[in-house]
C-alpha atoms as a PDB file:
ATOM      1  CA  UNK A   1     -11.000 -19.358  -5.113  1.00  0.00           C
ATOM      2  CA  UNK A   2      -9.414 -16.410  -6.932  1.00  0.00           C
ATOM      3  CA  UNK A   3      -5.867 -15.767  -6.468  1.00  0.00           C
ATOM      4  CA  UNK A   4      -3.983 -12.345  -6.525  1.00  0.00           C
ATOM      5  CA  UNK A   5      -0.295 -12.654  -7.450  1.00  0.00           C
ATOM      6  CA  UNK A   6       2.309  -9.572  -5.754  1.00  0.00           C
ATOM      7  CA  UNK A   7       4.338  -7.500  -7.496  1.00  0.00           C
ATOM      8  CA  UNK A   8       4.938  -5.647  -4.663  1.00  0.00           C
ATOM      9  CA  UNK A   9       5.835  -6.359  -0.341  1.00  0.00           C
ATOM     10  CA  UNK A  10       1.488  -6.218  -0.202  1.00  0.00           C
ATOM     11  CA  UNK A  11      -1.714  -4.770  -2.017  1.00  0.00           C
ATOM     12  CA  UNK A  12      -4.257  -2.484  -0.491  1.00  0.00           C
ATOM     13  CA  UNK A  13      -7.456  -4.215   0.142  1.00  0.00           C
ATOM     14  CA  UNK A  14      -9.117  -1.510  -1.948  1.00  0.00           C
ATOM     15  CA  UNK A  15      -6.999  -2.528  -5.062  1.00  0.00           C
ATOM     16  CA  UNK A  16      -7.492  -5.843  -4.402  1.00  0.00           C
ATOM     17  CA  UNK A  17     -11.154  -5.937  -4.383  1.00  0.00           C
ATOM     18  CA  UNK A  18     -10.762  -3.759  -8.139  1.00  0.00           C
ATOM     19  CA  UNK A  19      -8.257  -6.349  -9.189  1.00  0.00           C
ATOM     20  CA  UNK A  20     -10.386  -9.695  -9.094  1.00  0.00           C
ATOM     21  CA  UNK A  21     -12.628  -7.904 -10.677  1.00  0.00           C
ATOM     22  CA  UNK A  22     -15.300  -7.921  -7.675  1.00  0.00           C
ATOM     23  CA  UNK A  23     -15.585  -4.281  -7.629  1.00  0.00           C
ATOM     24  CA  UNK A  24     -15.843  -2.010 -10.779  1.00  0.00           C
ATOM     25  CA  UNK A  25     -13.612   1.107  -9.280  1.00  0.00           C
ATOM     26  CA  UNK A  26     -12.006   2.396  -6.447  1.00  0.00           C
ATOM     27  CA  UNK A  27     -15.499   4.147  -5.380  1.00  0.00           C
ATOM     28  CA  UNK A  28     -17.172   0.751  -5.448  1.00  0.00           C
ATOM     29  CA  UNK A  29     -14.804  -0.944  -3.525  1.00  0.00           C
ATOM     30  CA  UNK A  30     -14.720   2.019  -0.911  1.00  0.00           C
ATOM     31  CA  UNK A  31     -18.339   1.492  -0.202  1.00  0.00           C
ATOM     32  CA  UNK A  32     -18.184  -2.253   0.263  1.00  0.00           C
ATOM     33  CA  UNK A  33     -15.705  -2.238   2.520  1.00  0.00           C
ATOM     34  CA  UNK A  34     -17.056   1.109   4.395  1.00  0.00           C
ATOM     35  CA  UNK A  35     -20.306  -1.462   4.604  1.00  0.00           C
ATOM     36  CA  UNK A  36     -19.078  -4.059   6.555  1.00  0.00           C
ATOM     37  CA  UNK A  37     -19.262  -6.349   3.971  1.00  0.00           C
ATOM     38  CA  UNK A  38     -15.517  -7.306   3.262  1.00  0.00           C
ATOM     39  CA  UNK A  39     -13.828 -10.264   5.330  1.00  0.00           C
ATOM     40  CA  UNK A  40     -10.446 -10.659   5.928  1.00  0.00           C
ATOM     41  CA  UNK A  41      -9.293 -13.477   7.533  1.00  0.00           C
ATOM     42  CA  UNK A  42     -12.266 -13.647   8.145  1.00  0.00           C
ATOM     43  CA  UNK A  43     -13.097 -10.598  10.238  1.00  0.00           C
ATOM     44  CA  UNK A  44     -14.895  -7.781   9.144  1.00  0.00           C
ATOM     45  CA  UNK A  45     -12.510  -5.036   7.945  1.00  0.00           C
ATOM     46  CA  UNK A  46     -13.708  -1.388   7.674  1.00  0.00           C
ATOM     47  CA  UNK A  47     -10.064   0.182   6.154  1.00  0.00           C
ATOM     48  CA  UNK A  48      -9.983   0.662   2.701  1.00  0.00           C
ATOM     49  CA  UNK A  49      -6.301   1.065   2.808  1.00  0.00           C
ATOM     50  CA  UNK A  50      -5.748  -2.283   4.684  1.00  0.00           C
ATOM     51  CA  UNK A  51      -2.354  -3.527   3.617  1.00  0.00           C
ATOM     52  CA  UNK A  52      -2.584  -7.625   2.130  1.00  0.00           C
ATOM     53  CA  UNK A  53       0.293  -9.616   2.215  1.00  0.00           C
ATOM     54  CA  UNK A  54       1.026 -13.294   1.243  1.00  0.00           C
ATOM     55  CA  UNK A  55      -1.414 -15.589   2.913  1.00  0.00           C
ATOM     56  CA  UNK A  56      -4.351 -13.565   3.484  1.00  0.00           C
ATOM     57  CA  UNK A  57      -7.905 -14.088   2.113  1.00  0.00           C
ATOM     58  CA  UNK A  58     -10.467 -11.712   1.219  1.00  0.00           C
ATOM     59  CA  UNK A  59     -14.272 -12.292   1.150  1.00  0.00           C
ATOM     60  CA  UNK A  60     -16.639 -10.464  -0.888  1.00  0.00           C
ATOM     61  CA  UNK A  61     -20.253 -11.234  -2.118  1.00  0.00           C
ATOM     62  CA  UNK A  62     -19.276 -15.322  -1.833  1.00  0.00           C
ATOM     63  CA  UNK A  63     -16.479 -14.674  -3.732  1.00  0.00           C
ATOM     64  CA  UNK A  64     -12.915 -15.710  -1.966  1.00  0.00           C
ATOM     65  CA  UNK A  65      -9.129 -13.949  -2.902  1.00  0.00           C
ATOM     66  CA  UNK A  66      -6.113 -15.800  -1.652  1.00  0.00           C
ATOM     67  CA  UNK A  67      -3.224 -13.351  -2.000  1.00  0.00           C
ATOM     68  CA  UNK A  68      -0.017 -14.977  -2.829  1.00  0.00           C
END
């Protein structure tokens, strides 16, 4: 499990996603999540713009982001 450190209050999903690395750019990451194929929480989410705070967990590909 990756982990995502804030700078900030939160991180958009999108930026997360280009962050860990799991998605080359912004466009990648928009088509992903457009796809159905992110999890957070472990829910499908659909908004690119999603805002992550402390404690939440993103799934991509197998891959797992705890944002802390």
């Amino acid at each position: 499990m990756e982990t995502i450190v804030l700078r900030d209050e939160y991180i958009k999903l999108g930026q997360a996603l280009k962050a860990s690395g799991l998605c080359e750019n912004g466009v990648d990451a928009k088509y992903v999540i457009q796809d159905g194929l992110v999890k957070v929480n472990g829910e499908v989410e659909l908004q690119r713009g999603k805002k992550l705070y402390s404690g939440d967990v993103v799934e991509f590909d197998g891959e797992v982001i705890k944002i802390v």
